[in-house]
Protein backbone atom coordinates (compact mmCIF):
# COMPACT_ATOMS: atom_id res chain seq x y z
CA UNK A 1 0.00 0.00 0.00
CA UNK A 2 1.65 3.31 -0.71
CA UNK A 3 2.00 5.67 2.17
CA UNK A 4 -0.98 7.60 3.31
CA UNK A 5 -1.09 11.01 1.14
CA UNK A 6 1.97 9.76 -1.27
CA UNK A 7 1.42 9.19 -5.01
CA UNK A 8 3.85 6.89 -6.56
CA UNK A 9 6.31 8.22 -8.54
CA UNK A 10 6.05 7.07 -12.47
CA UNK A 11 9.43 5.11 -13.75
CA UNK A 12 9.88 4.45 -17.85
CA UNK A 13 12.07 1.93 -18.69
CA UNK A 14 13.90 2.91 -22.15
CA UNK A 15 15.84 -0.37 -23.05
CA UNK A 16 16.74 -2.58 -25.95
CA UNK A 17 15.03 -6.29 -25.83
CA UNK A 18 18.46 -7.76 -26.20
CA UNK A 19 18.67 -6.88 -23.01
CA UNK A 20 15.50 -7.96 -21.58
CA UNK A 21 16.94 -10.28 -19.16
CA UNK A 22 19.15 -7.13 -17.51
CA UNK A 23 15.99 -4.87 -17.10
CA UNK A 24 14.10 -7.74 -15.44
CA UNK A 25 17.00 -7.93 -12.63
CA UNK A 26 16.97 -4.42 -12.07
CA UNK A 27 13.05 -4.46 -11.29
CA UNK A 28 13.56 -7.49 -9.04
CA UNK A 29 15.62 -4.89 -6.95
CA UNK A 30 12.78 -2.18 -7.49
CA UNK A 31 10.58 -4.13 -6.42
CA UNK A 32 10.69 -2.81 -3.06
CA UNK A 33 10.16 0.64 -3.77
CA UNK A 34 7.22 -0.49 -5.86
CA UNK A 35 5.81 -2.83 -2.93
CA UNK A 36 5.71 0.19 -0.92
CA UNK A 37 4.16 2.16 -3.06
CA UNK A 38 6.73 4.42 -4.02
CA UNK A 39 6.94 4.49 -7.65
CA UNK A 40 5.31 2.48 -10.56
CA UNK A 41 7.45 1.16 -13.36
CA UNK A 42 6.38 0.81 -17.08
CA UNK A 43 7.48 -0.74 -20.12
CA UNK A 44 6.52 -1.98 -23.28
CA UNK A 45 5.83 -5.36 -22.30
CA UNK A 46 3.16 -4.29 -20.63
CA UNK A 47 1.60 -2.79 -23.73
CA UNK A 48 -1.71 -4.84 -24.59
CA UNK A 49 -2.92 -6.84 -27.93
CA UNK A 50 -4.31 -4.50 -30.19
CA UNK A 51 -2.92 -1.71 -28.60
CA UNK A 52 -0.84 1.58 -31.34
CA UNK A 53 2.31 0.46 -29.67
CA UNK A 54 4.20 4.00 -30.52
CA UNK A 55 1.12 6.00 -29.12
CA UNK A 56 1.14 4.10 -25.87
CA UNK A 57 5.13 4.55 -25.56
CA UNK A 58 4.82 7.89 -26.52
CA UNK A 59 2.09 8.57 -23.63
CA UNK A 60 3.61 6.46 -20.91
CA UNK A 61 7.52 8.25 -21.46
CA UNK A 62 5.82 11.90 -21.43
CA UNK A 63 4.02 11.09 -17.96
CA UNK A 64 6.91 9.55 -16.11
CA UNK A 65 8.75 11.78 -13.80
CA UNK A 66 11.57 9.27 -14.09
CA UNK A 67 13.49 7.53 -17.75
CA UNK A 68 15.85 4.98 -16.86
CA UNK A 69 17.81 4.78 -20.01
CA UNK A 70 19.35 1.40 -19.87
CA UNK A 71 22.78 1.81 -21.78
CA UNK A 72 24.24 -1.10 -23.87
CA UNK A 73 25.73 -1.03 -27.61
CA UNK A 74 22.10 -2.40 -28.19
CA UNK A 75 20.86 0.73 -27.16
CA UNK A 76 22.66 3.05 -29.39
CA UNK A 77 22.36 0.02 -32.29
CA UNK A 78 18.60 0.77 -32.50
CA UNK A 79 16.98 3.66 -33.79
CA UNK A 80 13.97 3.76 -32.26
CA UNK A 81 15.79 3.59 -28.45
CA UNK A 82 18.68 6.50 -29.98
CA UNK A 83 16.51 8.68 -31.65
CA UNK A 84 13.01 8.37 -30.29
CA UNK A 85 13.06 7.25 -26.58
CA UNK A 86 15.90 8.51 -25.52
CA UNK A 87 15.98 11.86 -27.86
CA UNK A 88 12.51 12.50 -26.23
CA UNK A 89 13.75 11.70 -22.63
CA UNK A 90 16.53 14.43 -22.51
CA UNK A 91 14.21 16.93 -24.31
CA UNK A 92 11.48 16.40 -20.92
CA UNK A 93 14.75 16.36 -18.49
CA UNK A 94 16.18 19.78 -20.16
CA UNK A 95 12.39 21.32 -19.86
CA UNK A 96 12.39 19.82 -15.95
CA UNK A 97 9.26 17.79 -16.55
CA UNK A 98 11.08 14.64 -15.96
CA UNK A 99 14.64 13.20 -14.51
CA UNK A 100 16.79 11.26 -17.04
CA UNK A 101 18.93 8.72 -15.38
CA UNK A 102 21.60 6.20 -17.58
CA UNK A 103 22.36 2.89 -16.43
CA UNK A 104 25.43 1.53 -17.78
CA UNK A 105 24.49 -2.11 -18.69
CA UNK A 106 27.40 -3.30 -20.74
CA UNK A 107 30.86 -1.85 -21.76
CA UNK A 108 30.20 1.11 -24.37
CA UNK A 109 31.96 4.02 -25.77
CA UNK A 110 29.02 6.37 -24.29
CA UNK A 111 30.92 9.05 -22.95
CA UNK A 112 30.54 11.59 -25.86
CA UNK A 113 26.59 10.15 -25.77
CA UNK A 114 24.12 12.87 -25.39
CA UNK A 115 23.47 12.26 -21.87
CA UNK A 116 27.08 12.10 -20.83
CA UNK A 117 26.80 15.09 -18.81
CA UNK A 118 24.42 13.37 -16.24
CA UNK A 119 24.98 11.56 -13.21
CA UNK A 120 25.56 7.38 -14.19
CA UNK A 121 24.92 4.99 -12.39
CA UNK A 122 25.66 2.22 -10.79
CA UNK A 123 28.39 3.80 -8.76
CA UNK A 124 31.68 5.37 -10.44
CA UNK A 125 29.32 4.38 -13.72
CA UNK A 126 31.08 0.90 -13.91
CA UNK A 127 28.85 -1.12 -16.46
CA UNK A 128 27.11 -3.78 -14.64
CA UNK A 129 28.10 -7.14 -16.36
CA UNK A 130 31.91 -6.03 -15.23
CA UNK A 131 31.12 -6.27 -11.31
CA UNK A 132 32.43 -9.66 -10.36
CA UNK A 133 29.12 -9.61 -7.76
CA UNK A 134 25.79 -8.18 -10.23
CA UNK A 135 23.71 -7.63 -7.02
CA UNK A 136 25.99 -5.21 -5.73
CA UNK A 137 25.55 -3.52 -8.84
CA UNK A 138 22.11 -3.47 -9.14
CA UNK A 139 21.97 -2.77 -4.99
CA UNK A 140 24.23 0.56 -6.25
CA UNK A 141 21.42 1.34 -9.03
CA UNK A 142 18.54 0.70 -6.22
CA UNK A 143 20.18 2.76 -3.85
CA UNK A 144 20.66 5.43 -6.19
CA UNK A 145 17.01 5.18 -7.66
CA UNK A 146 16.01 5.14 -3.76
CA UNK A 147 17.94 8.89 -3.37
CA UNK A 148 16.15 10.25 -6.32
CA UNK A 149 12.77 8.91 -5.31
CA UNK A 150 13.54 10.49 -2.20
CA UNK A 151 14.26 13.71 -2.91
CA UNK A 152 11.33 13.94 -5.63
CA UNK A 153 8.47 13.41 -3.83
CA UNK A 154 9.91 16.51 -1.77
CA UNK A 155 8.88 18.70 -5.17
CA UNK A 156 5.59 19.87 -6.03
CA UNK A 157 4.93 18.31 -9.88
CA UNK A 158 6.13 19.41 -13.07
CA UNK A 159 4.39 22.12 -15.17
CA UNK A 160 4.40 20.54 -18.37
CA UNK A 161 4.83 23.16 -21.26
CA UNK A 162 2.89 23.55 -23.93
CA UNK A 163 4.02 22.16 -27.11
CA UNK A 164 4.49 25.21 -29.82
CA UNK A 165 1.96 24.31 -32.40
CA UNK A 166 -0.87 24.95 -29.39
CA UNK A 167 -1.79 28.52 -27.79
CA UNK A 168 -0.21 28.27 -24.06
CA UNK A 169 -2.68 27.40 -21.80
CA UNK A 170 -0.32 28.79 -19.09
CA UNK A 171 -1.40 33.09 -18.94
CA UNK A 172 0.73 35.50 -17.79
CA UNK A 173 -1.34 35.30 -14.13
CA UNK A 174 -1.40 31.63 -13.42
CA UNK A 175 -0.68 30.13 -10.02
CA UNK A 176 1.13 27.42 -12.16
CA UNK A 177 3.36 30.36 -13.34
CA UNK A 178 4.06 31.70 -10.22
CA UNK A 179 5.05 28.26 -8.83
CA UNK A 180 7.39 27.38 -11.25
CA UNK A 181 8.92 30.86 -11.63
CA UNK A 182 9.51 30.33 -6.94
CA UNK A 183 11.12 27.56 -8.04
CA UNK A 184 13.45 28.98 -10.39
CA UNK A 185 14.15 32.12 -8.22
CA UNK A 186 14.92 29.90 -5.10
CA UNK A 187 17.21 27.59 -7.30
CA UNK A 188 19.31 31.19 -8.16
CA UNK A 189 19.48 31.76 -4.87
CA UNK A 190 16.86 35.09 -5.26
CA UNK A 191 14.82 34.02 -2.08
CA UNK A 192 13.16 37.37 -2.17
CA UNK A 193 12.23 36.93 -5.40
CA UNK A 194 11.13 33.66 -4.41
CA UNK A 195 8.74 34.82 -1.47
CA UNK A 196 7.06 37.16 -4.18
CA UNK A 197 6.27 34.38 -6.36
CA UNK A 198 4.95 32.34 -3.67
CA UNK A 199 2.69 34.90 -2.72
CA UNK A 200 1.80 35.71 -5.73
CA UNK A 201 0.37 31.82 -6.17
CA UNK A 202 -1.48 31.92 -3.24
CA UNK A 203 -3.55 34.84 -4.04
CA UNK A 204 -4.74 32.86 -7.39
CA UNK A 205 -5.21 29.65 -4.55
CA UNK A 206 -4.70 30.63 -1.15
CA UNK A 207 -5.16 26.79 -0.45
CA UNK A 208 -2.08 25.65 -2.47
CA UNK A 209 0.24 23.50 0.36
CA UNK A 210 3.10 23.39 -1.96
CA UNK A 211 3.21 27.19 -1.77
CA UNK A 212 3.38 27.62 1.26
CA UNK A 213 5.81 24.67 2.04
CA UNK A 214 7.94 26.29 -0.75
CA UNK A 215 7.62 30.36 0.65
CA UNK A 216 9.01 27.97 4.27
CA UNK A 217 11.60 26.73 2.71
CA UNK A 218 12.54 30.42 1.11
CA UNK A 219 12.35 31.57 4.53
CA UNK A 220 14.52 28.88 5.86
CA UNK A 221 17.47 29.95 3.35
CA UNK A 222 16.79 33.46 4.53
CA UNK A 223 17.40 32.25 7.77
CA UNK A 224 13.76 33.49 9.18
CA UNK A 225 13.26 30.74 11.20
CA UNK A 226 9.81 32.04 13.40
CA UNK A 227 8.25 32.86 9.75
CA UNK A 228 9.85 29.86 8.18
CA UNK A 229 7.74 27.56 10.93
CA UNK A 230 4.58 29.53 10.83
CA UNK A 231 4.52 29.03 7.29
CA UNK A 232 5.55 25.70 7.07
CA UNK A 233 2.48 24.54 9.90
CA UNK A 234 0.07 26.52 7.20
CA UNK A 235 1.23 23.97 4.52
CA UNK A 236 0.21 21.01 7.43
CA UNK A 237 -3.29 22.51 8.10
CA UNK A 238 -3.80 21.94 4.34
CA UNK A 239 -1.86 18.74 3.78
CA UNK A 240 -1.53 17.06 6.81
CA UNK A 241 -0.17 13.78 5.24
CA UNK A 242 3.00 15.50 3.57
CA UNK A 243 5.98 13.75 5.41
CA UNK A 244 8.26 16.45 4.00
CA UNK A 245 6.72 19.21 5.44
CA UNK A 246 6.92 17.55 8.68
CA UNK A 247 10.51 16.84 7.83
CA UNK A 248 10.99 20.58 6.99
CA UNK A 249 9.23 21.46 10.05
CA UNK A 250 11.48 19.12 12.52
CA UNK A 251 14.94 21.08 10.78
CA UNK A 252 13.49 24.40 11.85
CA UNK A 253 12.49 23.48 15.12
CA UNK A 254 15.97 21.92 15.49
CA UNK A 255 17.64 25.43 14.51
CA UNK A 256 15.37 27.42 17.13
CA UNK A 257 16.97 25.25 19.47
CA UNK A 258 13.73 23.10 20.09
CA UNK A 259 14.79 19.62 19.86
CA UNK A 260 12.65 18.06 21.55
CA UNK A 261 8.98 19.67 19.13
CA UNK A 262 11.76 18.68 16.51
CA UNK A 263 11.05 14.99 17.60
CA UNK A 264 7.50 15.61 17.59
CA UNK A 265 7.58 16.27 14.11
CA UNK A 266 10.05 13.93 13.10
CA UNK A 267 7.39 11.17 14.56
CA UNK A 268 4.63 12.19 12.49
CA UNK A 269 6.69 12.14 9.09
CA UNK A 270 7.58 8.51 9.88
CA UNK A 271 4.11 7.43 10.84
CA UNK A 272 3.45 8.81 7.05
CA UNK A 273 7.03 7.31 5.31
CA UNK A 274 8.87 5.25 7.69
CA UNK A 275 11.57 5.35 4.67
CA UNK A 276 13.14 8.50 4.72
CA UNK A 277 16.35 9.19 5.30
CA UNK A 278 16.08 12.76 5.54
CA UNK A 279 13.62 12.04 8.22
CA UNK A 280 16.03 10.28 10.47
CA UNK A 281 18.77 12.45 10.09
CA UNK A 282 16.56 15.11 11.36
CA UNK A 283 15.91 13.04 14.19
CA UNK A 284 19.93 12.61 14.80
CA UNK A 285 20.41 16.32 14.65
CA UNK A 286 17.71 16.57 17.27
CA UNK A 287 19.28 13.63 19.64
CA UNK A 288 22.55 15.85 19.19
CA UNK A 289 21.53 18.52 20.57
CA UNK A 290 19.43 16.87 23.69
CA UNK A 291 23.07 15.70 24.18
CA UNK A 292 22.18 12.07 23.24
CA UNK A 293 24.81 11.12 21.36
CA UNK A 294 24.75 7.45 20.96
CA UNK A 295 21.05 7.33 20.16
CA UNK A 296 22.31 10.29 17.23
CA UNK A 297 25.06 7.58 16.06
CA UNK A 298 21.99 4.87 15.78
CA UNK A 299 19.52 7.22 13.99
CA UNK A 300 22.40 8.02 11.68
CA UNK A 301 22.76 4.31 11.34
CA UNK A 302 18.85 4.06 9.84
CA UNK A 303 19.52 6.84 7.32
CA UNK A 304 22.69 5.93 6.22
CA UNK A 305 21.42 2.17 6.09
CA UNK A 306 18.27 3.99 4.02
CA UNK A 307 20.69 5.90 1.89
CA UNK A 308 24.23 5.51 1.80
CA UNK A 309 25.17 8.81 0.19
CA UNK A 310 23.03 10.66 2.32
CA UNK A 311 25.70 13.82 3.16
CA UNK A 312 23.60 14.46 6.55
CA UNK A 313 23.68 12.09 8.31
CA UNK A 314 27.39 11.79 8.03
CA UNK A 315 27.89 14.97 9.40
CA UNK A 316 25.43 14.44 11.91
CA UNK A 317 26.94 11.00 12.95
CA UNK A 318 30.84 12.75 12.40
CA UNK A 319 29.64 15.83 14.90
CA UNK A 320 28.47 13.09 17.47
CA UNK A 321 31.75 11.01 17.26
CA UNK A 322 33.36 14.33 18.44
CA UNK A 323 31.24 14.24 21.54
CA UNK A 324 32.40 10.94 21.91
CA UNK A 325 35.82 11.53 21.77
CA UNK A 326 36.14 8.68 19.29
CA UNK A 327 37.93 11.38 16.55
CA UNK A 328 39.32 8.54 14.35
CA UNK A 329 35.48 7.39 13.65
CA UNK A 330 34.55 10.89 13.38
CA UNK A 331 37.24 11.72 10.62
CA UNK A 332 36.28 8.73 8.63
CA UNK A 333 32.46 10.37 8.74
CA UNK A 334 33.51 14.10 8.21
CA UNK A 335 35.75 12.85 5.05
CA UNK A 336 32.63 11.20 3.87
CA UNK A 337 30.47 13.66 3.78
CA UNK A 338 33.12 16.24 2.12
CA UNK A 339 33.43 13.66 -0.41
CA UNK A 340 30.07 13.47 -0.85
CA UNK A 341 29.35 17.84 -0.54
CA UNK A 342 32.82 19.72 -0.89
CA UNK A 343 30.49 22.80 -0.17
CA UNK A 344 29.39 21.06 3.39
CA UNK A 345 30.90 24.11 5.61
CA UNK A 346 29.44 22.66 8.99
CA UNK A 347 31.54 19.38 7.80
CA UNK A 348 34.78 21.33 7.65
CA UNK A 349 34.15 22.96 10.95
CA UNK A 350 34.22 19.47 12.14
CA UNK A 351 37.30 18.81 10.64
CA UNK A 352 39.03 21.32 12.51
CA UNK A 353 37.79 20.14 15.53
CA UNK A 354 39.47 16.54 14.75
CA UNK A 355 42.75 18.58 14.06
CA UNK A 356 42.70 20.51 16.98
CA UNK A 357 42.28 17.50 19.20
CA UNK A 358 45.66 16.37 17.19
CA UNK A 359 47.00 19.54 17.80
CA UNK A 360 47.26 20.03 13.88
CA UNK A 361 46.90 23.45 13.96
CA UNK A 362 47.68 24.85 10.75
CA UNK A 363 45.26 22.12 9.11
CA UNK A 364 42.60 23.38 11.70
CA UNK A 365 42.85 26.99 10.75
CA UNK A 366 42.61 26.19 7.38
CA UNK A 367 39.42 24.11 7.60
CA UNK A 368 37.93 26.72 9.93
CA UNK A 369 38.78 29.31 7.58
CA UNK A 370 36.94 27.09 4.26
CA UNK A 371 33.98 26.80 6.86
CA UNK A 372 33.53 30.59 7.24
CA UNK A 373 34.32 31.43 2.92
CA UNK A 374 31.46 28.76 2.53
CA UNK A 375 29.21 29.85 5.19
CA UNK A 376 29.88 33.59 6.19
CA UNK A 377 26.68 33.36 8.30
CA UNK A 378 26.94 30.25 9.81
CA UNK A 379 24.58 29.75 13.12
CA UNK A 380 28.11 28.08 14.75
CA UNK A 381 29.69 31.25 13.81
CA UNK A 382 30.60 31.78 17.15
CA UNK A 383 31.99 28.10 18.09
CA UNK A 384 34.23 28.47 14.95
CA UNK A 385 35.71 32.05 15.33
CA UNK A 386 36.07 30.77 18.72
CA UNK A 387 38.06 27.39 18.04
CA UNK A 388 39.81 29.20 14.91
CA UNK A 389 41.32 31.48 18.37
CA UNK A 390 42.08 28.17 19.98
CA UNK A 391 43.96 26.94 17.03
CA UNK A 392 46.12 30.34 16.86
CA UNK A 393 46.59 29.77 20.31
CA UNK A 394 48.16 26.85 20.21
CA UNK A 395 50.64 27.57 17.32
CA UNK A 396 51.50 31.17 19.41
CA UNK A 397 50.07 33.55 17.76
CA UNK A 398 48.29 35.38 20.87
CA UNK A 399 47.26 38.11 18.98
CA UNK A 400 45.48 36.73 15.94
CA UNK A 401 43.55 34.33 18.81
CA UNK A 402 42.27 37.17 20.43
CA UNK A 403 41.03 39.06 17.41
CA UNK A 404 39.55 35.84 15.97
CA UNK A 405 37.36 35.06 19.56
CA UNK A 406 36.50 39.22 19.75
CA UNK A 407 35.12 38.73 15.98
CA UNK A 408 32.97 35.75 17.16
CA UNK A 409 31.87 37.63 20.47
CA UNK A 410 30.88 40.16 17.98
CA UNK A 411 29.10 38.01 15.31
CA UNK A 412 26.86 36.12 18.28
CA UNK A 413 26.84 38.04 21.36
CA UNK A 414 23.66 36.52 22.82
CA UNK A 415 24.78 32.75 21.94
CA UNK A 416 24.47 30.08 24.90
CA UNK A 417 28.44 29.43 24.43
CA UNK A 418 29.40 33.17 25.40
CA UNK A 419 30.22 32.82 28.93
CA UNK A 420 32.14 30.18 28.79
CA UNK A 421 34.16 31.90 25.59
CA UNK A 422 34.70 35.44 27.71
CA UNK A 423 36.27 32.94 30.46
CA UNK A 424 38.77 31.55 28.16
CA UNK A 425 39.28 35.24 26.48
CA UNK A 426 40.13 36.46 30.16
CA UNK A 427 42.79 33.83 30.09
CA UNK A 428 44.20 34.69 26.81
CA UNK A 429 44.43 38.08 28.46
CA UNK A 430 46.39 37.33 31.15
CA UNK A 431 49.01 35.65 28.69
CA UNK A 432 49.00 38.68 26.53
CA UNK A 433 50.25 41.05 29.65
């Protein structure tokens, strides 16, 4: 049964029938998804006696949000895969009405294809009759179908355009256009812009959820927590069965500091989609800041067992082994998620920590200082100016320490860590004279 308020997401299979016998192992380890309702799969052996075979293709690959394009030398060798299904895929994914994703079946020259510039999978886009152990190919291909899934039903639907040869059906004043167009701005990085356009929706449908859970996410970027949460429980009272906005509403709680509401909401998402990673992660951040850092390690654990490349939960799960003290552990994690998101800045805060518990303090400063280019604003901004002092500290530079923990005092006056930062400022003091 799918999940209570969750339509299943629509997957096309685009494939050549020489390698039939490929596709049907890779939707043995779908199947899963499917069983819980989380996407539907279609291809053209399920097209019926009788039935215009190109129509039906044709109708079935413009509704999926989805086109697995299933890459062999039998692929490219027929036309009708080249040129039709897969010519017609990258034209939806380029107008954002659907998500193209190649699966390297056999060994192929493909990587002056079309859709080279896309993310292949399985992992490192190793064909799959090369890995000495298939599952653990197609488990690579599941898992990264699973992320995908994921992260789409967190998106309102596609606006379809309009093909040319019709008048647009989409006016100047549509909440449709307004939608998209918050999209686009918040993509850019305009979240102003993107507020307008939000608002500008929800006068043409003041009971559009998606707006609202969109304008909360705007306001999240904008770092407007109160506003981001009021807005975010309007999208609930219209859509009380969207896990994400439960998810979205656990994050903001867990940056006002409320950790334990954050649980609340975390609870209700998984009573609706007890398959999220991002919903356990959340639930990790909120352990780590009750101070409950081996239950954080174990909800990082169900994420990271949910999604493997889930860059959260690593940091989440690399911040905790800090607590712990168990910094090797914690290094492995922080790496990971780097890896994963070189633009993680709360990651390479973390990393500094590990080096200053090495007393590497060159390498600290230098990760502190890529946390604060990547995140100017950051709400640790005073923890890092302050162990970015520590670090100068240690290497002698009394000076520089002091100016770096009076910068932080400055930047975050009011935060909880203050006192305990003008206490070890008063010692730095007492070396300086």
């Amino acid at each position: 049964m799918p999940p209570e308020g969750l339509q299943p997401i629509k997957l096309f299979y685009a494939y050549a029938h020489e390698d039939e016998s490929l596709h049907n192992e890779l939707a043995k380890h779908l199947v899963l998804l499917q069983r819980q309702g989380f996407i539907e799969s279609w291809y053209d052996r399920q097209i019926l006696p009788g039935m215009e075979w190109k129509s039906e293709i044709e109708k079935q690959l413009t509704s999926a949000r989805i086109i697995v394009l299933l890459i062999s030398a039998d692929f490219f060798f027929s036309d009708y895969c080249y040129s039709d299904e897969m010519g017609r895929a990258l034209q939806q994914h380029e107008l954002g009405e659907a998500w193209v994703l190649p699966v390297i079946l056999r060994p192929v020259d493909w990587k002056k294809a079309p859709f080279a510039h896309l993310q292949c999978l399985p992992r490192d886009a190793r064909p799959i009759t090369t890995w000495s152990n298939q599952d653990e190919a197609f488990l690579s291909v599941a898992q990264g179908i699973r992320s995908l899934v994921d992260w789409l039903r967190t998106q309102p639907p596609p606006v379809k355009e309009q093909s040319k040869e019709e008048p647009s059906a989409e006016a100047p004043n549509t909440k449709e256009r307004w939608l998209k167009e918050g999209n686009l701005l918040d993509d850019a990085g305009n979240y102003e812009g993107a507020l307008v356009a939000f608002d500008f929706a929800l006068r043409l449908d003041p009971h559009l959820s998606y707006a609202y859970l969109h304008k909360s996410l705007a306001f999240y970027s904008l770092k407007r927590f109160q506003e981001a949460l009021d807005t975010c429980n309007q999208a609930l009272r219209l859509d009380p069965s969207n896990a994400f906005a439960y998810i979205t509403k656990g994050n903001l709680l867990n940056n006002m500091r409320r950790p334990e509401e954050a649980l609340a909401a975390c609870n209700e998402a998984l009573r609706l989609d007890s398959y999220s990673a991002y919903t356990y992660s959340t639930i990790a951040s909120a352990l780590g800041l009750l101070g409950r850092f081996q239950e954080t390690l174990g909800a990082c654990d169900q994420a990271l067992r949910l999604d493997p490349n889930h860059t959260a939960a690593h940091r989440v799960a690399g911040s905790a082994l800090i607590r712990l003290q168990r910094h090797q552990e914690a290094s492995r994690a922080i790496e990971r998620a780097l890896q994963l998101d070189p633009s993680d800045a709360q990651s390479y805060f973390n990393r500094g920590q590990v080096f200053l518990k090495f007393k590497r303090y060159q390498e600290a400063l230098t990760a502190y200082d890529q946390a604060l280019r990547l995140d100017p604003n950051s709400d640790s901004i005073l923890a890092i100016y302050f162990s970015r002092g520590i670090a100068y500290w240690g290497i002698g530079s009394l000076g520089a320490a002091l100016y770096s923990i009076d910068e932080g005092l400055r930047r975050d006056p009011s935060s909880p860590q203050a006192p305990m930062v003008y206490e070890a400022r008063n010692d730095l003091l007492k070396e300086l004279r």
